[in-house]
PDB file of N, CA and C in Angstrom:
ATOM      1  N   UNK A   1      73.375  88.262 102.812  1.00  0.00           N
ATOM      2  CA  UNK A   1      73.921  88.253 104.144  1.00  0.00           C
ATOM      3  C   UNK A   1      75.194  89.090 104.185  1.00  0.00           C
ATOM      4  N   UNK A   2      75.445  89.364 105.651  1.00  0.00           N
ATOM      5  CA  UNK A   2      76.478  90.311 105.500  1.00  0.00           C
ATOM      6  C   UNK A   2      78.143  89.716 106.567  1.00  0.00           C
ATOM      7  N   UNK A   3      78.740  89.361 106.108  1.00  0.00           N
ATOM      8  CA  UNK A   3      79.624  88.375 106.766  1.00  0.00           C
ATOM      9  C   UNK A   3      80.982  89.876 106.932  1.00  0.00           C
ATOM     10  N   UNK A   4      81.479  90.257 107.938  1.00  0.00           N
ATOM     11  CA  UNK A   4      82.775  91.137 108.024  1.00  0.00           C
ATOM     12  C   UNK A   4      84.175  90.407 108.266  1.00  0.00           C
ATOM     13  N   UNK A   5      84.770  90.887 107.833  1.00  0.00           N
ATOM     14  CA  UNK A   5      85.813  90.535 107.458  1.00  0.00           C
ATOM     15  C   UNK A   5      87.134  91.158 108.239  1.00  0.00           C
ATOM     16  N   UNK A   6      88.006  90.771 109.107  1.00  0.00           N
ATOM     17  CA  UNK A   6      89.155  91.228 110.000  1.00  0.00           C
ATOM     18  C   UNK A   6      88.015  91.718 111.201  1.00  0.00           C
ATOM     19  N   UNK A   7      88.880  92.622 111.869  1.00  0.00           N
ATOM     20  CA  UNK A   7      88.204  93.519 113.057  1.00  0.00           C
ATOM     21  C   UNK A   7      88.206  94.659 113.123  1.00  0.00           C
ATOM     22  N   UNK A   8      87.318  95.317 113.818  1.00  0.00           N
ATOM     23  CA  UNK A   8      87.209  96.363 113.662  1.00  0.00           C
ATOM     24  C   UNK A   8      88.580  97.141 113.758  1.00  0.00           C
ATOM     25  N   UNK A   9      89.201  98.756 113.867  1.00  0.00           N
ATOM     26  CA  UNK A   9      89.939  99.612 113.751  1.00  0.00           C
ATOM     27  C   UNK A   9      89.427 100.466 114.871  1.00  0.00           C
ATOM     28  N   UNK A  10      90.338 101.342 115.615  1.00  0.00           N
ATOM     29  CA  UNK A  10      90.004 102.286 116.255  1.00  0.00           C
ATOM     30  C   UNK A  10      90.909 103.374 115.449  1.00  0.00           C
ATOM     31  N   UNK A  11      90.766 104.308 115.272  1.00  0.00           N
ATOM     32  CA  UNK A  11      91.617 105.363 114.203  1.00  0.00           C
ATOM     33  C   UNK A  11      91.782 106.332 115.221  1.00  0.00           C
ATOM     34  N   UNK A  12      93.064 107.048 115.681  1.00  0.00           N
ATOM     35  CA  UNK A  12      93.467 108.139 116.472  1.00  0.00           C
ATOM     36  C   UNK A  12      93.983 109.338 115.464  1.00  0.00           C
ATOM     37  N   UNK A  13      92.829 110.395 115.606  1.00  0.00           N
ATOM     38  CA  UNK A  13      93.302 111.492 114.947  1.00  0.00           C
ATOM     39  C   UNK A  13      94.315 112.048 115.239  1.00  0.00           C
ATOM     40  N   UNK A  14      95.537 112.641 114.622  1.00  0.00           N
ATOM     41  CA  UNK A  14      96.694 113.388 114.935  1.00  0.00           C
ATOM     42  C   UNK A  14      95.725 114.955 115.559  1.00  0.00           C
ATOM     43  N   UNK A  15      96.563 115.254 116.911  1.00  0.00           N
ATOM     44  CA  UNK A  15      96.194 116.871 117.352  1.00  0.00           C
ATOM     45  C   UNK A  15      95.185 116.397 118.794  1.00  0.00           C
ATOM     46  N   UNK A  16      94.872 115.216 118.945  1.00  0.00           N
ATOM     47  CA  UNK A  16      93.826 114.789 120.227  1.00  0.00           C
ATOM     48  C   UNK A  16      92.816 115.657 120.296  1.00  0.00           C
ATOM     49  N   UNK A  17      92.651 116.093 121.311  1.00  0.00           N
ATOM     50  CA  UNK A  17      91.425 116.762 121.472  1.00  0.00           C
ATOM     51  C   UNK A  17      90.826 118.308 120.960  1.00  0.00           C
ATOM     52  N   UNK A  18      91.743 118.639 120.572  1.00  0.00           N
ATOM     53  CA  UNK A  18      91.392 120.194 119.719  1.00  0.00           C
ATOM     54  C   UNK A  18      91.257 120.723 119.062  1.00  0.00           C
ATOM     55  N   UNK A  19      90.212 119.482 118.382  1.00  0.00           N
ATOM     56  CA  UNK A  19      89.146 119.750 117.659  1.00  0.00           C
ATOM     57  C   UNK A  19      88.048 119.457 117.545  1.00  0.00           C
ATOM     58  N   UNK A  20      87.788 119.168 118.880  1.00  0.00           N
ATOM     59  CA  UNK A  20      86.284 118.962 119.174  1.00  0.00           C
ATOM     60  C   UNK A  20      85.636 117.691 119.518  1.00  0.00           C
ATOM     61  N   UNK A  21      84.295 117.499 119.338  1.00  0.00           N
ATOM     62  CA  UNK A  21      83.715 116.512 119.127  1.00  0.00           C
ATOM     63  C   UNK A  21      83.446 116.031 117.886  1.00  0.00           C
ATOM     64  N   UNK A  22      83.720 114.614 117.688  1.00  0.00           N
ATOM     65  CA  UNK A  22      83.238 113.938 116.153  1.00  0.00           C
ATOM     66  C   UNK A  22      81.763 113.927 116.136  1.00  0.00           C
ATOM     67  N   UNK A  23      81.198 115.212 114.819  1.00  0.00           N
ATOM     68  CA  UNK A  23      79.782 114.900 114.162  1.00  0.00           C
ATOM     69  C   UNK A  23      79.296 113.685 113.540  1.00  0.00           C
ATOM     70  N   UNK A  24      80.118 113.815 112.841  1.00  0.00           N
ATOM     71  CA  UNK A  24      79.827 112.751 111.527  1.00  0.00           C
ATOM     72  C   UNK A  24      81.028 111.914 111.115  1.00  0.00           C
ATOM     73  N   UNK A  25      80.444 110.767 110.576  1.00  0.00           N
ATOM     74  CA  UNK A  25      81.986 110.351 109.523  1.00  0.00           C
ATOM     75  C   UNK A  25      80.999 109.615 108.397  1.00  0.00           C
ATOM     76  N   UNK A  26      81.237 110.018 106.857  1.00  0.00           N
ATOM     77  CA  UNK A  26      80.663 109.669 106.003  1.00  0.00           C
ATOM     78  C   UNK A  26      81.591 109.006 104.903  1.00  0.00           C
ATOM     79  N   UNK A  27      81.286 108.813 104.062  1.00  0.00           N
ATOM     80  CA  UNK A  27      82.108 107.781 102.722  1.00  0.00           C
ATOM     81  C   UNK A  27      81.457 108.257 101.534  1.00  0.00           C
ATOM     82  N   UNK A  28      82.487 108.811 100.973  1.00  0.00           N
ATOM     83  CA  UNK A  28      82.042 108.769  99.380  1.00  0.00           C
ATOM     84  C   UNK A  28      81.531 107.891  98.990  1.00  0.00           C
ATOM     85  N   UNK A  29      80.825 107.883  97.564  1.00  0.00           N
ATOM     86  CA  UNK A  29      79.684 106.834  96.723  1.00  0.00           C
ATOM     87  C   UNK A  29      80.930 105.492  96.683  1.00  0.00           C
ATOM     88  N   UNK A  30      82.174 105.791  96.073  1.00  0.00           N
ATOM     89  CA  UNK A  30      82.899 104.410  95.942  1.00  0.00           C
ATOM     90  C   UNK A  30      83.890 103.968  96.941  1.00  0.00           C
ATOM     91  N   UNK A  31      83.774 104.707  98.521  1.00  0.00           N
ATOM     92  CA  UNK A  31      83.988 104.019  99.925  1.00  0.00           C
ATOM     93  C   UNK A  31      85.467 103.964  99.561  1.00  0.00           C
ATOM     94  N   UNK A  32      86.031 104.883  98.906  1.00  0.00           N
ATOM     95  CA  UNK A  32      87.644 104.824  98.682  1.00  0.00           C
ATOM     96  C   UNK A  32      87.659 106.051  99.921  1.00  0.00           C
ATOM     97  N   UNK A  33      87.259 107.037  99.870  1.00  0.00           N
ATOM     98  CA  UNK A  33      87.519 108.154 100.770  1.00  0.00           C
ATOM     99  C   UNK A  33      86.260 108.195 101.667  1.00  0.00           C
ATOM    100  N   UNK A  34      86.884 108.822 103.301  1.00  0.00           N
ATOM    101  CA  UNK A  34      85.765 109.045 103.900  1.00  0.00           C
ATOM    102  C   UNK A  34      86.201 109.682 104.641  1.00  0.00           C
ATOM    103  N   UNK A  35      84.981 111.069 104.753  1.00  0.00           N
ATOM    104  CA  UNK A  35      85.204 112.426 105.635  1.00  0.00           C
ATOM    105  C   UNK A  35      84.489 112.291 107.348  1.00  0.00           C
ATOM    106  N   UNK A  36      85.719 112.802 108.007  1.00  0.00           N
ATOM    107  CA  UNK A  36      85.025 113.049 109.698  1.00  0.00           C
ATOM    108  C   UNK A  36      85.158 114.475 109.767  1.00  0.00           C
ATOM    109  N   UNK A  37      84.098 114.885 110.241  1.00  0.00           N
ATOM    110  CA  UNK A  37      83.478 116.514 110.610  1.00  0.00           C
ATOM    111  C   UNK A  37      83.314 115.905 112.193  1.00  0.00           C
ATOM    112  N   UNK A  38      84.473 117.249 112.807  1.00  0.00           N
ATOM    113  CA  UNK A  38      84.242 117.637 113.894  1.00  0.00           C
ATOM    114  C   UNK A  38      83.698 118.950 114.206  1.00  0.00           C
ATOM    115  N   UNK A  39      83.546 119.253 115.357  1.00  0.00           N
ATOM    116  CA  UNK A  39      83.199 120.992 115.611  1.00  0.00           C
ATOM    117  C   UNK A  39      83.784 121.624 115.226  1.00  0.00           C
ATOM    118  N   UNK A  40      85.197 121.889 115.037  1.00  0.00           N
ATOM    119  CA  UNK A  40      85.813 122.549 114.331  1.00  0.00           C
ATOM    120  C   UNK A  40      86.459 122.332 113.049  1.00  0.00           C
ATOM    121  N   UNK A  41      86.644 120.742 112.655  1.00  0.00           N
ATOM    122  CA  UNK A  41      87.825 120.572 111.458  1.00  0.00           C
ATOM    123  C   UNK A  41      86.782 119.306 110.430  1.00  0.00           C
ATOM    124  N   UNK A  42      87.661 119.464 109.335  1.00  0.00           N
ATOM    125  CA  UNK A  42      87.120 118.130 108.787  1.00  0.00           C
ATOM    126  C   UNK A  42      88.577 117.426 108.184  1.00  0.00           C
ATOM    127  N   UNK A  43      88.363 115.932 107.825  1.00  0.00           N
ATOM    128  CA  UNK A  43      89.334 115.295 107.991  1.00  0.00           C
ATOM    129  C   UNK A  43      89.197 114.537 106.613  1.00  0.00           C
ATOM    130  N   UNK A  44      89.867 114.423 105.412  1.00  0.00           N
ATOM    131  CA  UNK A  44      89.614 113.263 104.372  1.00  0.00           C
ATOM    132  C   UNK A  44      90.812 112.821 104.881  1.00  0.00           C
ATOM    133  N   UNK A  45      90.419 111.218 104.397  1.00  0.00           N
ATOM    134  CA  UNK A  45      90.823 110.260 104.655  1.00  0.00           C
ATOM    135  C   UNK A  45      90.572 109.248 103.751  1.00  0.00           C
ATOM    136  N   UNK A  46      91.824 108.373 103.305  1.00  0.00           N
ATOM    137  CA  UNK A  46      91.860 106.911 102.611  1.00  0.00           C
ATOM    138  C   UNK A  46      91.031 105.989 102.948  1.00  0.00           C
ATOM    139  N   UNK A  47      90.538 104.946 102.514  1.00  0.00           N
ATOM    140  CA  UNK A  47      89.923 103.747 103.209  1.00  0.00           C
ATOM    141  C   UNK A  47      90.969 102.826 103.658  1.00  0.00           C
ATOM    142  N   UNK A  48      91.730 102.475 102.250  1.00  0.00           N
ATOM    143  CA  UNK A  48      92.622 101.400 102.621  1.00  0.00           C
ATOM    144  C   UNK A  48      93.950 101.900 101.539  1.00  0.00           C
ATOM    145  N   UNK A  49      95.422 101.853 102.324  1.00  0.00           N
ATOM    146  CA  UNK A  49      95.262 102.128 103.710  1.00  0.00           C
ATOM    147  C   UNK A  49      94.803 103.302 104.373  1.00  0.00           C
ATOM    148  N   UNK A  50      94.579 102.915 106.083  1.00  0.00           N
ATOM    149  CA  UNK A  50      93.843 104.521 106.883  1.00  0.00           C
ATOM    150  C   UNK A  50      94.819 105.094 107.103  1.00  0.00           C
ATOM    151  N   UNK A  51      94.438 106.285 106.065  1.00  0.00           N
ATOM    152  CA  UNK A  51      95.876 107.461 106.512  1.00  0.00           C
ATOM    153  C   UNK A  51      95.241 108.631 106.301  1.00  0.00           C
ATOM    154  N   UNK A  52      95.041 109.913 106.687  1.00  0.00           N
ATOM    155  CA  UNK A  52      94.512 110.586 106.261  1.00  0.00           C
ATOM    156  C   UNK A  52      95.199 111.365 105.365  1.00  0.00           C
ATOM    157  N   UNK A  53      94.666 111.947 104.663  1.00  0.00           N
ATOM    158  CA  UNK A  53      94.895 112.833 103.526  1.00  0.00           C
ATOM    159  C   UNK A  53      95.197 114.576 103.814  1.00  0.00           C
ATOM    160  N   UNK A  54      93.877 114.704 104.100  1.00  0.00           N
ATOM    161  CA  UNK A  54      93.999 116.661 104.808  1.00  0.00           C
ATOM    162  C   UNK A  54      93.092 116.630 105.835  1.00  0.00           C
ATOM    163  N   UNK A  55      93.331 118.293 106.430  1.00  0.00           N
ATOM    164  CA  UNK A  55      92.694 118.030 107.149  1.00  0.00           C
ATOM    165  C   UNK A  55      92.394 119.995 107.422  1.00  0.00           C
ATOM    166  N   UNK A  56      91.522 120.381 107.324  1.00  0.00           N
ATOM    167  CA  UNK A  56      90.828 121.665 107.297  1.00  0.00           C
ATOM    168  C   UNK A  56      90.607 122.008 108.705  1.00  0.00           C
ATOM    169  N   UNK A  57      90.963 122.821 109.544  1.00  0.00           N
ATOM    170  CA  UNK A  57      90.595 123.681 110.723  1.00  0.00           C
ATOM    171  C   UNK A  57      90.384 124.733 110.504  1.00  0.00           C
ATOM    172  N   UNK A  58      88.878 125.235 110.961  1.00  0.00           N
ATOM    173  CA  UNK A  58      88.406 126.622 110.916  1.00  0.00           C
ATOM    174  C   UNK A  58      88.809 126.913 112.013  1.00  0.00           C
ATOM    175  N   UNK A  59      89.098 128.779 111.837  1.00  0.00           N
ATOM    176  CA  UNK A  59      89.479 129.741 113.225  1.00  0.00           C
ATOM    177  C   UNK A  59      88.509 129.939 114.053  1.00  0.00           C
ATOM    178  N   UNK A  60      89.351 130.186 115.094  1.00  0.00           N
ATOM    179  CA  UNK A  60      88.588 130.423 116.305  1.00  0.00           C
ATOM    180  C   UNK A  60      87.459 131.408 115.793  1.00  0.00           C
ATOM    181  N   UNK A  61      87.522 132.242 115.511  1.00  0.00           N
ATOM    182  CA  UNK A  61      87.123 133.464 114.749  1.00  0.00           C
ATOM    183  C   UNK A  61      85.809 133.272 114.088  1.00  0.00           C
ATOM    184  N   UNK A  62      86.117 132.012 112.895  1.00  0.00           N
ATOM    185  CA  UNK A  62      84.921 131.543 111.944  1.00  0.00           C
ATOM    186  C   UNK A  62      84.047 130.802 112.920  1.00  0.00           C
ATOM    187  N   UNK A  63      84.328 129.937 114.280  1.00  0.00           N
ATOM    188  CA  UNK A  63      83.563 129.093 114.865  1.00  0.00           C
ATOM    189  C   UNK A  63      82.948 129.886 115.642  1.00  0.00           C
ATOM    190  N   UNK A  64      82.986 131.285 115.889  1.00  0.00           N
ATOM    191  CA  UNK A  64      81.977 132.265 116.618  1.00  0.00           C
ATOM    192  C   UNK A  64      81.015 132.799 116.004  1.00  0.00           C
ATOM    193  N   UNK A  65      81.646 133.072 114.680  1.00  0.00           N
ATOM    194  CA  UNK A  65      81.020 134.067 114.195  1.00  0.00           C
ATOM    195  C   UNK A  65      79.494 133.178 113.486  1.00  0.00           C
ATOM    196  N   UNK A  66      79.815 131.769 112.831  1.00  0.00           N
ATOM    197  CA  UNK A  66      79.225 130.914 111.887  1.00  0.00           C
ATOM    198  C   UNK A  66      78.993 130.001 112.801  1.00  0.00           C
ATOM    199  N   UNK A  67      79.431 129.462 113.630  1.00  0.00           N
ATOM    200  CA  UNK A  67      79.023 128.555 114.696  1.00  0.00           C
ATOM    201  C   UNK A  67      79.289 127.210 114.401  1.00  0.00           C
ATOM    202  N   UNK A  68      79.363 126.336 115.195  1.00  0.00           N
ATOM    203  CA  UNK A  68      80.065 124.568 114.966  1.00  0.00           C
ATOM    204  C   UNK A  68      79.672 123.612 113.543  1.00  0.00           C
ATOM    205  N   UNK A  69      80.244 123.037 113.208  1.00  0.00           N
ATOM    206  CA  UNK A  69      80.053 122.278 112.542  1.00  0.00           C
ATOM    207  C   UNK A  69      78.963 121.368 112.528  1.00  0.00           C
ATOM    208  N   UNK A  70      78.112 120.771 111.900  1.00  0.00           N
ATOM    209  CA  UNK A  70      76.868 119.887 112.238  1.00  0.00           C
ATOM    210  C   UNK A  70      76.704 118.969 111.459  1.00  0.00           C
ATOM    211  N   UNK A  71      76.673 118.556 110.126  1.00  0.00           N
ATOM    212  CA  UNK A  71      76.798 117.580 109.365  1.00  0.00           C
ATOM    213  C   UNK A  71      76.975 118.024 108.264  1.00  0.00           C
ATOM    214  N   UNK A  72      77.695 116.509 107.377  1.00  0.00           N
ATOM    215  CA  UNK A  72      78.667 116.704 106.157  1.00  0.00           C
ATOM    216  C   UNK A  72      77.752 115.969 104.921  1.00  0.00           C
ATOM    217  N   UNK A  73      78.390 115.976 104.124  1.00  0.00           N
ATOM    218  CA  UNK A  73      77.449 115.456 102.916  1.00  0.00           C
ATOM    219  C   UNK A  73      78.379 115.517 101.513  1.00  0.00           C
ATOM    220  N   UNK A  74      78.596 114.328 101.262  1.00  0.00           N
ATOM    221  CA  UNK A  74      79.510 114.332  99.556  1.00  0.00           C
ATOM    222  C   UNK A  74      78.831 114.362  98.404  1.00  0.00           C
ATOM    223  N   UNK A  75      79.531 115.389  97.294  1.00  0.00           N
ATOM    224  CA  UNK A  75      78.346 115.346  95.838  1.00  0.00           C
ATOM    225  C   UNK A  75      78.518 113.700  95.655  1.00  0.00           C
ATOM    226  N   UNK A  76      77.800 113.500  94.515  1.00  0.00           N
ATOM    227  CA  UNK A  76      77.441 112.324  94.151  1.00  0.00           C
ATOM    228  C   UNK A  76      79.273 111.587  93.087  1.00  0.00           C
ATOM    229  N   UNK A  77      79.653 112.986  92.852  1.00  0.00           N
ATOM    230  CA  UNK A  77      80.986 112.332  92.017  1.00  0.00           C
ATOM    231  C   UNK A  77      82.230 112.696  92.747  1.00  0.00           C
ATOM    232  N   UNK A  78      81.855 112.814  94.322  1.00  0.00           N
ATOM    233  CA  UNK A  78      82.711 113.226  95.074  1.00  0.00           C
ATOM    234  C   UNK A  78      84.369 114.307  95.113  1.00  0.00           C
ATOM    235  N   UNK A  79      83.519 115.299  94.029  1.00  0.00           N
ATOM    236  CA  UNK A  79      84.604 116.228  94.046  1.00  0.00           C
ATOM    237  C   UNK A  79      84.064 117.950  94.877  1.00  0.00           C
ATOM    238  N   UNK A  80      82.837 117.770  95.524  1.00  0.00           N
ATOM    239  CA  UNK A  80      82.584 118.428  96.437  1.00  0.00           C
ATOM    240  C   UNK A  80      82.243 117.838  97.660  1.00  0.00           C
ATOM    241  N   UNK A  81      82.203 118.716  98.980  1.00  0.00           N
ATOM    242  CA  UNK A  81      81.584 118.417 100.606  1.00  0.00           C
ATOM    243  C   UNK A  81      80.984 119.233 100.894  1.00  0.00           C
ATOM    244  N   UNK A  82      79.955 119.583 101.481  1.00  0.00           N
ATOM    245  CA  UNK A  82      78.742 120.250 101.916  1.00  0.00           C
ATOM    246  C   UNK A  82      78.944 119.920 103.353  1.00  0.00           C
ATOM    247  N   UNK A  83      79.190 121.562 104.069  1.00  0.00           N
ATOM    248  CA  UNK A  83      79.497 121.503 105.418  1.00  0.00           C
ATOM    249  C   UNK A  83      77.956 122.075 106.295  1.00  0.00           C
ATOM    250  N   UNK A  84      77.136 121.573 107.014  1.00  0.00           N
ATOM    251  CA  UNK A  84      75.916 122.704 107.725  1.00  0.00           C
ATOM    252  C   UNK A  84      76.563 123.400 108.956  1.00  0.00           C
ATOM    253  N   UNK A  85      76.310 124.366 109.587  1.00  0.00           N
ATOM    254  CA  UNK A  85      76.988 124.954 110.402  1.00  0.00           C
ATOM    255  C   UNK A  85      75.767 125.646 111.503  1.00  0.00           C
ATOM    256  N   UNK A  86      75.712 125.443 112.726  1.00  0.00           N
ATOM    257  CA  UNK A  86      74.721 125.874 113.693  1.00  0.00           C
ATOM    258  C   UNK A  86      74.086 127.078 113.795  1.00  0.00           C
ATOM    259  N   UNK A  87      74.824 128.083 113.894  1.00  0.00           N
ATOM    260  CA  UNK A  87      74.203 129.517 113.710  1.00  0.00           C
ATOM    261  C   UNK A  87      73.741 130.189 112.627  1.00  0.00           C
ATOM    262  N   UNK A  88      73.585 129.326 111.673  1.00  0.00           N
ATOM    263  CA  UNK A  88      72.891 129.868 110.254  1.00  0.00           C
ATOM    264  C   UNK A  88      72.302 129.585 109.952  1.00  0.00           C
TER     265      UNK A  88
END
């Protein structure tokens, strides 16, 4: 069974809206870190506490040329991220 524990969180990215829409948000294998891919940026982030860590924005430039962001994906020993991107 699955019993949760406190309540949920709403998390406000620093920068509001300009960076898009949120694709994805995924968790490494040991749920210590977890990445949000927007259209333009991606975001690591702590579990506990939620703070983020970095945070990557592609140029205007790269989001024309390569096109939006679409989904993310962590290696298995989480020292890589695998970004897919629309126009390719």
């Amino acid at each position: 069974m699955y019993y949760p524990l406190g309540l949920p969180r709403r998390l406000q990215m620093p920068g509001g809206a300009g960076h898009g829409q949120v694709k994805a948000i995924v968790c490494n294998r040991d749920r210590v870190l977890f990445a949000v891919l927007t259209e333009k940026s991606i975001w690591i982030w702590f579990s506990r506490p939620c703070v983020p860590v970095v945070v990557h924005q592609r140029s205007e430039e790269s989001v024309t040329t390569i096109g939006t962001n679409q989904m993310l994906e962590w290696r298995h020993d989480s020292s890589m991220i695998v970004v897919s991107v629309s126009d390719l």
